[in-house]
Protein backbone atom coordinates (compact mmCIF):
# COMPACT_ATOMS: atom_id res chain seq x y z
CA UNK A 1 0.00 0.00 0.00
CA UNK A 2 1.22 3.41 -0.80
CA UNK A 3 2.72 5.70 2.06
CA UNK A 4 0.36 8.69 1.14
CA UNK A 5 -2.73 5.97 1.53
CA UNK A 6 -1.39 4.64 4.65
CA UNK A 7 -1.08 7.90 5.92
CA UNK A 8 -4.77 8.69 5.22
CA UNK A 9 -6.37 5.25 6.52
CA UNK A 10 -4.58 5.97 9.59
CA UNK A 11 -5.69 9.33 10.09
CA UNK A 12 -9.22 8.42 8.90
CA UNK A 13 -9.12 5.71 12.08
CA UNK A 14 -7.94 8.21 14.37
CA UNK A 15 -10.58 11.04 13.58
CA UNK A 16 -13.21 8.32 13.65
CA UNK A 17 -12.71 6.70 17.06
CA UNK A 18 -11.99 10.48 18.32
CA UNK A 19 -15.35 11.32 16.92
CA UNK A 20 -17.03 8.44 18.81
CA UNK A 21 -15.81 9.03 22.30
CA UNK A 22 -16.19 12.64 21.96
CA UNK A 23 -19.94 11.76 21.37
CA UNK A 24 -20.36 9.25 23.74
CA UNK A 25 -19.03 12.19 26.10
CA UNK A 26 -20.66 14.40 25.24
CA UNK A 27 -23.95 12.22 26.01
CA UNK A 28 -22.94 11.61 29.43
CA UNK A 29 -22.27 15.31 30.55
CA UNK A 30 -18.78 16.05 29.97
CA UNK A 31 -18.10 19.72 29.20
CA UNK A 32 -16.61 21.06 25.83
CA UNK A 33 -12.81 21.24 26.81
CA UNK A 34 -12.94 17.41 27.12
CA UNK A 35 -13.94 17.28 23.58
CA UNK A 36 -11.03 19.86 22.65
CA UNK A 37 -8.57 17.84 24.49
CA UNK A 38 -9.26 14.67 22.77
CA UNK A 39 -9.26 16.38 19.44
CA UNK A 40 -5.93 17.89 20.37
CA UNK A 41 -4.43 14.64 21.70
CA UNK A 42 -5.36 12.84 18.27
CA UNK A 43 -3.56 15.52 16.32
CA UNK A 44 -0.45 14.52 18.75
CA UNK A 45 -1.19 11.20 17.47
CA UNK A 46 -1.29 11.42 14.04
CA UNK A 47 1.63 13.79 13.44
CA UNK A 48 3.49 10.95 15.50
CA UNK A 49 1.58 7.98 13.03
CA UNK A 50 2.19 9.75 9.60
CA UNK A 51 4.67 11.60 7.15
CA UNK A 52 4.54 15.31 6.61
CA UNK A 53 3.05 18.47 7.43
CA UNK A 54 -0.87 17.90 6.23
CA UNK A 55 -2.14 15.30 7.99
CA UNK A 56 -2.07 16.62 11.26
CA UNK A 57 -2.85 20.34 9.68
CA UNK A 58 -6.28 18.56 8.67
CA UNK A 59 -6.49 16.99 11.72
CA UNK A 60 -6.30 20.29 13.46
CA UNK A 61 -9.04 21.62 10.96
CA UNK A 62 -11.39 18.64 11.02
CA UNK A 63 -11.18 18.99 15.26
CA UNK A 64 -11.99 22.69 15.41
CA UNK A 65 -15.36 21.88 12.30
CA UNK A 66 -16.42 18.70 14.37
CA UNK A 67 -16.47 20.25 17.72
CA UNK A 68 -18.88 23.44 16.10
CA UNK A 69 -20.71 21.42 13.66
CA UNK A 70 -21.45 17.73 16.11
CA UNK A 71 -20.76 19.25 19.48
CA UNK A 72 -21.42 22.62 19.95
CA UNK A 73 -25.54 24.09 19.38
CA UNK A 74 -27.31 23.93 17.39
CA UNK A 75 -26.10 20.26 16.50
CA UNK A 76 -25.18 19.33 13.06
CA UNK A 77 -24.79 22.75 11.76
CA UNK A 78 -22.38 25.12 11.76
CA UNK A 79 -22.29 28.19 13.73
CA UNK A 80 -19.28 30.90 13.81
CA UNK A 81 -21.30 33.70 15.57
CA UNK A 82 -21.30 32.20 19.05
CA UNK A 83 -20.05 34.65 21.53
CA UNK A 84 -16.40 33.87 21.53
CA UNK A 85 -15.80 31.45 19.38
CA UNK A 86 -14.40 32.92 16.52
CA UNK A 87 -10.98 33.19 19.26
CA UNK A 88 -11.79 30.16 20.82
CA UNK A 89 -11.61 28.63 17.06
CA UNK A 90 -8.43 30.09 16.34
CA UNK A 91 -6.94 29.36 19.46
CA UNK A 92 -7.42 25.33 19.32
CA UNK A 93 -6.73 25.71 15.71
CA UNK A 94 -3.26 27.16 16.39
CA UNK A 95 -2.73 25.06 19.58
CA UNK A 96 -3.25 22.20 16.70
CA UNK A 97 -1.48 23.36 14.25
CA UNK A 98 1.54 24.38 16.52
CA UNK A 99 1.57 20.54 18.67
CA UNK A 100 1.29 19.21 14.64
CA UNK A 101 4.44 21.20 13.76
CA UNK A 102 6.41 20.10 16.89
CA UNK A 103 5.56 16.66 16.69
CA UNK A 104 6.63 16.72 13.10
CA UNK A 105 10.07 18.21 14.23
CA UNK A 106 10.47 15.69 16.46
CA UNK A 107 10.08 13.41 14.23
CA UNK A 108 12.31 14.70 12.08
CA UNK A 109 15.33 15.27 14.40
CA UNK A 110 14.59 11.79 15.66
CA UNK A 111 14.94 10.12 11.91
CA UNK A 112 18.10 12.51 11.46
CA UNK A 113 19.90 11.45 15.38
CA UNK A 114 19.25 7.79 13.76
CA UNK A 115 20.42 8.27 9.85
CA UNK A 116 23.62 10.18 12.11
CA UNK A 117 23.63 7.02 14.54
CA UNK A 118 23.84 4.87 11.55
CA UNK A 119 26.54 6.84 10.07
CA UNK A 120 28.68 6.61 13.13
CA UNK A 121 28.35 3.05 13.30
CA UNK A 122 29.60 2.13 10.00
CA UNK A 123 32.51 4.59 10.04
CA UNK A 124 33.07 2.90 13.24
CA UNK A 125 33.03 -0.79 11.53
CA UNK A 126 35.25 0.99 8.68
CA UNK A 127 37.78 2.16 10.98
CA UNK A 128 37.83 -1.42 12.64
CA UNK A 129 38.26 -2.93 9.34
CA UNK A 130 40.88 -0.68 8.69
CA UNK A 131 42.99 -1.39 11.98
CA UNK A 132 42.24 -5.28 11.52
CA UNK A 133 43.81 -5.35 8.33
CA UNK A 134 46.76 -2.73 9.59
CA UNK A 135 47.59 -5.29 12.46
CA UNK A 136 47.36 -8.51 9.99
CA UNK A 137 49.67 -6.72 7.64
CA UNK A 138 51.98 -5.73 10.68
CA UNK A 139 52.17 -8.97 11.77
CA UNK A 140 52.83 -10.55 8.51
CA UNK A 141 55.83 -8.24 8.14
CA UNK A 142 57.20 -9.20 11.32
CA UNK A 143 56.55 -13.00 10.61
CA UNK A 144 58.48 -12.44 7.21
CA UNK A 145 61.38 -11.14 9.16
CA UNK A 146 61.49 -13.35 11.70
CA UNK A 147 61.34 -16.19 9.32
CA UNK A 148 64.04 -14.73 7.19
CA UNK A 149 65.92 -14.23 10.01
CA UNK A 150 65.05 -17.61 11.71
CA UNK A 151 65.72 -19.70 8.72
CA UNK A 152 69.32 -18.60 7.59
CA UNK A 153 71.05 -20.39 10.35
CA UNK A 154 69.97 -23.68 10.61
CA UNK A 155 70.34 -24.11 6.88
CA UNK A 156 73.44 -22.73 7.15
CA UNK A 157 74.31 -24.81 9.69
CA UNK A 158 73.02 -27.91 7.50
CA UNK A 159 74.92 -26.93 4.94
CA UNK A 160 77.99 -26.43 6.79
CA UNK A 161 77.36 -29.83 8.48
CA UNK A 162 76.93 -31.56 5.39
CA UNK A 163 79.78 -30.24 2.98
CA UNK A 164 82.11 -30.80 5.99
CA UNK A 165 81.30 -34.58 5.60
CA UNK A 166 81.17 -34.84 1.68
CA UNK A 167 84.68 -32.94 1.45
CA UNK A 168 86.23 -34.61 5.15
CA UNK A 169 84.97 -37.90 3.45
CA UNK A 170 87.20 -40.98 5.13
CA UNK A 171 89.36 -38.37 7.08
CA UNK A 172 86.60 -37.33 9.66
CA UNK A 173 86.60 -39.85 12.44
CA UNK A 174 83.05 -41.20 13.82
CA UNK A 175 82.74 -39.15 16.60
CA UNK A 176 83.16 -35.84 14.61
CA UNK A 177 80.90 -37.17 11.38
CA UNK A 178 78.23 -38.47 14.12
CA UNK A 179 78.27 -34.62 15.53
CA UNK A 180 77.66 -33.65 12.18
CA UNK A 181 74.64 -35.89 11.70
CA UNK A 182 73.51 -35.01 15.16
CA UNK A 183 73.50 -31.26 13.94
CA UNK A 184 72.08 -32.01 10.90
CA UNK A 185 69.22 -33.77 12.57
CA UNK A 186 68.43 -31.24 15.31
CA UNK A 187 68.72 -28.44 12.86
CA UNK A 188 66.34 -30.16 10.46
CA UNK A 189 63.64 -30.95 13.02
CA UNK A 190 63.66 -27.41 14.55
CA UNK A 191 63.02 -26.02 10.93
CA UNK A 192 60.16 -28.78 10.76
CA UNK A 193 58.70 -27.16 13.95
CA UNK A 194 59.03 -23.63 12.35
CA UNK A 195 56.53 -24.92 9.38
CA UNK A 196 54.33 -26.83 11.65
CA UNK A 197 53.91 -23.28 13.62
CA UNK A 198 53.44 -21.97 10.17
CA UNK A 199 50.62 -24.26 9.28
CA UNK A 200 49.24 -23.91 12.74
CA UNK A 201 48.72 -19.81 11.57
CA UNK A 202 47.10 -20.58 8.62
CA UNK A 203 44.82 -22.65 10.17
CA UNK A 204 43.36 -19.86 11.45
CA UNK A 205 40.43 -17.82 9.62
CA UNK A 206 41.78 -14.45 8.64
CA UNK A 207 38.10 -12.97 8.46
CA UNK A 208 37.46 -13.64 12.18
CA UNK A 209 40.88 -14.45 13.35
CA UNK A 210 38.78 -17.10 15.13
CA UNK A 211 38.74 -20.74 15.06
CA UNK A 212 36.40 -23.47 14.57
CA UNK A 213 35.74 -25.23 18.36
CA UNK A 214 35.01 -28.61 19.16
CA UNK A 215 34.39 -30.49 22.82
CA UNK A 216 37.47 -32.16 23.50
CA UNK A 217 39.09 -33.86 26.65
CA UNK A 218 41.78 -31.62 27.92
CA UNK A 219 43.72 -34.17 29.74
CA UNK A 220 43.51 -36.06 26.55
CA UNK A 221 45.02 -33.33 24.51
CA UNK A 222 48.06 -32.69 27.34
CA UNK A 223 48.94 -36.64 27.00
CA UNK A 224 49.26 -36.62 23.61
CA UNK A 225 51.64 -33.27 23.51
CA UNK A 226 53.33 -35.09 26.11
CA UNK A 227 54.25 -38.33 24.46
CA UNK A 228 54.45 -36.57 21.31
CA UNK A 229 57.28 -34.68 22.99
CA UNK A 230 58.89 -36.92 24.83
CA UNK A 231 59.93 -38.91 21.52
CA UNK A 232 62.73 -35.93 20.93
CA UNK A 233 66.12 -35.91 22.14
CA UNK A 234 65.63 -34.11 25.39
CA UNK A 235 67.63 -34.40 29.03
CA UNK A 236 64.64 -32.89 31.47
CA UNK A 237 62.20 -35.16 32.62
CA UNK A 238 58.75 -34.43 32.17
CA UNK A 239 55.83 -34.69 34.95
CA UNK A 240 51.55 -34.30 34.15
CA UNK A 241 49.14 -33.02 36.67
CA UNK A 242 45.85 -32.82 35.87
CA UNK A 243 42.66 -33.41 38.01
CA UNK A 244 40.62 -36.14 38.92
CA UNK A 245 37.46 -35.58 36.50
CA UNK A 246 37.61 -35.41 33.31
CA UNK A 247 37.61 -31.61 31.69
CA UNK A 248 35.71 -31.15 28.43
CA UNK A 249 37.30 -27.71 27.04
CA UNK A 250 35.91 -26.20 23.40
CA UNK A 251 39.04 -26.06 20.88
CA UNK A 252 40.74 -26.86 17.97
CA UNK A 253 42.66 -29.57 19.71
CA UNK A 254 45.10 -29.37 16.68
CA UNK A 255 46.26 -26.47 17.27
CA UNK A 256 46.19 -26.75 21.24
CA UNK A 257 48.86 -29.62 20.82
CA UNK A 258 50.64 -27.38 18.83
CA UNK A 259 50.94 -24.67 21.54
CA UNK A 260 51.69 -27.02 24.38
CA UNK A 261 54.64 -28.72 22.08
CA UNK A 262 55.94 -25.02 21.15
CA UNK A 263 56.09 -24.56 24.93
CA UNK A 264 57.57 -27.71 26.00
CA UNK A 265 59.86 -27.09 23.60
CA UNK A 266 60.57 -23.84 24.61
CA UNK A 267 61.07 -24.70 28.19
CA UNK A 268 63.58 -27.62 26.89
CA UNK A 269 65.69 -25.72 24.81
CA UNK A 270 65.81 -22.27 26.87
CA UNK A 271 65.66 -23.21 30.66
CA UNK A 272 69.33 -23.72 31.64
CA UNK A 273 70.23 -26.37 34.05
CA UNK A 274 66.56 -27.20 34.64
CA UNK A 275 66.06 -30.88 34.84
CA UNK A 276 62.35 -31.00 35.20
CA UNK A 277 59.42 -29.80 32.94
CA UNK A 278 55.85 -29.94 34.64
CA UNK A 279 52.65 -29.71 32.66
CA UNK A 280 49.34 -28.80 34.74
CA UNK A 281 45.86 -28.53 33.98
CA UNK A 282 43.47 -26.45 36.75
CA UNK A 283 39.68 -25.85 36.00
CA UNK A 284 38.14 -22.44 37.05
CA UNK A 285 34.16 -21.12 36.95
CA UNK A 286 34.84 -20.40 33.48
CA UNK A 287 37.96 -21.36 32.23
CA UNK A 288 40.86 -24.00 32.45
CA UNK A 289 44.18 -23.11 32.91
CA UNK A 290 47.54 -25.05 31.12
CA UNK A 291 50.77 -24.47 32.85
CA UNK A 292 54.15 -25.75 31.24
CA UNK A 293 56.63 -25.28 34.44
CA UNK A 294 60.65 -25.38 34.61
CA UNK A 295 63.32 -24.85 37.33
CA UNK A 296 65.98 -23.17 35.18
CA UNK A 297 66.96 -19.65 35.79
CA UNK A 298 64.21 -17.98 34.13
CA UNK A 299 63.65 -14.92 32.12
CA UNK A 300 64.66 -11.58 32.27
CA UNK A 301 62.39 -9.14 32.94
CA UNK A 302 63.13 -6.78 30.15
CA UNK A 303 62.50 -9.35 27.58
CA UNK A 304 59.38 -10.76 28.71
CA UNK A 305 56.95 -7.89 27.24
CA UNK A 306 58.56 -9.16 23.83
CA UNK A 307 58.37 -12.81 24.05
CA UNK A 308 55.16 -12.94 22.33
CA UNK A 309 55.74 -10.45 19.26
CA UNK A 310 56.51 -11.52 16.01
CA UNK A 311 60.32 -10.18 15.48
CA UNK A 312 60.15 -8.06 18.26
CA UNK A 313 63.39 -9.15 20.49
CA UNK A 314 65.04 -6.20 23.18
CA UNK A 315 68.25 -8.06 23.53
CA UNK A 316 69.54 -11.29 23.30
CA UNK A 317 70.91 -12.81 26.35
CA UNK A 318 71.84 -16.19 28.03
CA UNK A 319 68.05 -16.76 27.81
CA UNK A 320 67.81 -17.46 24.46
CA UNK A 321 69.84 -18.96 21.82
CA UNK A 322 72.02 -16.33 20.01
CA UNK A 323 71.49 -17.58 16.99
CA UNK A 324 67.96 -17.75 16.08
CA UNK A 325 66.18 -16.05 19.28
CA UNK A 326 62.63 -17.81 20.82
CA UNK A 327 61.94 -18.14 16.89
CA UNK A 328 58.24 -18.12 16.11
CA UNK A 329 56.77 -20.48 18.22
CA UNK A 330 55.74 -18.00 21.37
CA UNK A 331 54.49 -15.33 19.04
CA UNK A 332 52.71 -18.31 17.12
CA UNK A 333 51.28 -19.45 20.45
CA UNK A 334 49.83 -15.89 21.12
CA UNK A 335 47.78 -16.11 18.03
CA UNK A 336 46.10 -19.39 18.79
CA UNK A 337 45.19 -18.89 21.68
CA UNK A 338 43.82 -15.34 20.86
CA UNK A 339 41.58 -16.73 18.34
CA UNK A 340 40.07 -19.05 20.91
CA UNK A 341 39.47 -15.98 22.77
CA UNK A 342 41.90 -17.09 25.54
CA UNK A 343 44.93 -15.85 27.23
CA UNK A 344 48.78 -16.49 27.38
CA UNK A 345 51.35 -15.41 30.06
CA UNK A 346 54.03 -15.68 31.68
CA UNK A 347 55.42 -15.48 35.61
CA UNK A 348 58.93 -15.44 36.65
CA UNK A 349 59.31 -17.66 39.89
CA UNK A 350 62.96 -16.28 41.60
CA UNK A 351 65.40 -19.27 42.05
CA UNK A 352 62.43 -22.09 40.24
CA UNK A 353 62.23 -20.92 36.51
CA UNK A 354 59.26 -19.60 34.87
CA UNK A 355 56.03 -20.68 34.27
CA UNK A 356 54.54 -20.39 30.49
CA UNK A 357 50.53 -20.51 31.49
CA UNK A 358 47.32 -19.91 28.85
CA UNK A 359 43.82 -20.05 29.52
CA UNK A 360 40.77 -21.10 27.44
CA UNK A 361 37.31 -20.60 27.87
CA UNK A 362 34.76 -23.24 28.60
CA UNK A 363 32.24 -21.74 26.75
């Protein structure tokens, strides 16, 4: 149905059941001004109801005829020489006229603070846009560097490793060729890590920089990081903790594993003289908690606001390994666990290591 006929079937409605109790009033004794004031508050009504100026203009109009033509004597006709009510007329006319016109405003300011709301909101969305493809762009420069940088030395290394047996040939004894191997190995299966971090990223969905969730058994997931782990060539011992009943967390339990390796790895490689790795698993009101805990001599302070930043290194100290820094792994970790909405820290514990902790949501 067209607006304008809209308009006019909802004034029509208005007039008409104003009309009726005005009557029905009237037949009971109410005085005059009752009959104005309904008139009046119908006008209010349908300058609310409709579009434009006019309907509540002949609203006004029709209010001011059908009080001196149904309502005012002699009935049914009209009469403009009653003492008075030529200003009486013109008075509820222009109170009408006037409410008509400031509804109508209202209206209109109201329809313009919305259209302006509206605007607001999508420059808002724009801007987030904007930043969220500013930060991916940031951190896919600093994961180019950091894989530039990470890569050169243990292919280097590889190299070096492996020339130094083709060209030592018969002349290298077995202790020195098996070093060689043993390089060649370790150096091979960290750069295997480095894509398996790599994959882990692109798991994720760079619309919503989220991740698709399933139910899984937490103590499940731990176990199999664990004995995943403990395959490598590693001197620390490694103890589980979990609790008693059985934890159902939502995750990608891929990608989980892959976090809880990068750490145990991380606390392997990087923790000194510690001898002992321990993995827990605590359950909140909503949210579990994965610790990977060693007893070497921790972190320094200065460099733990950049552990987790692609590329992003103060200094490089006894902490780390000279060569290639924490890599990607932490920085990788950070992302996974952001796109399960989660958290990942880290505490310094003077004279027992640190503690690598992230949480996950249980909803």
């Amino acid at each position: 149905m067209p607006e304008k006929a809209q308009d006019f079937l909802k004034t029509a409605i208005l007039l008409s059941a104003a009309s009726v109790f005005a009557y029905y009033a009237k037949s009971v004794g109410e005085a005059t001004d009752v009959i104005s004031v309904t008139y009046i508050l119908v006008v209010v009504l349908i300058s609310r109801m409709t579009n434009g100026y006019m309907w509540g203009i002949l609203a006004s109009v029709f209010g001011v005829l059908s009080a001196n033509f149904i309502f005012t004597a002699p009935y049914f006709e009209f009469n403009f020489t009653l003492t008075g009510y030529p200003f009486t007329f013109c008075v509820m006319l222009a109170a009408s006229i006037i409410i008509s016109a400031l509804t109508q405003k209202y209206k209109k300011q109201k329809e313009e603070a919305e259209e302006m709301t509206q605007k607001l909101q999508e420059s808002y969305q724009k801007q987030i846009q904007i930043e969220r493809a500013t930060e991916k762009e940031k951190m896919k420069n600093h994961l180019l560097r950091a894989i530039s940088h990470d890569l050169r030395t243990p292919l280097t290394s590889i190299k070096g490793a492996a020339t130094a047996i083709k060209e030592g040939g018969d002349k290298l004894t077995l202790q020195t060729r098996n070093k060689l191997l043993d390089d060649i190995t370790g150096e091979s299966e960290w750069l295997i890590r480095m894509v398996e971090n790599l994959l882990s990223v692109t798991h994720i969905s760079e619309d919503t920089m989220k991740v698709s969730k399933v139910p899984e058994i937490a103590e499940e997931v731990i176990a199999a990081a664990v004995s995943h782990f403990n395959t490598a060539n590693i001197r620390q011992s490694i103890t589980v903790e979990v609790p008693d009943e059985l934890i159902i967390v939502p995750m990608d339990a891929m990608l989980i594993h892959q976090v809880l390796l990068n750490l145990l790895d991380n606390a392997s490689k990087h923790s000194g003289d510690s001898s002992e790795i321990k993995v827990s698993l605590t359950a909140g009101n909503d949210c579990v908690t994965f610790s990977v805990r060693d007893n070497g001599r921790g972190i320094p302070e200065e460099e733990i606001p950049y552990l987790f930043e692609y590329g992003e290194t103060k200094n490089q100290t006894n902490t780390v390994d000279t060569n290639r820094g924490f890599g990607i792994g932490l920085p990788t970790c950070k992302t996974i666990i952001m796109a399960h909405e989660g958290e990942i820290w880290v505490q310094n514990e003077p004279g027992k290591g640190s503690c690598f902790r992230f949480s996950l949501p249980l909803e």
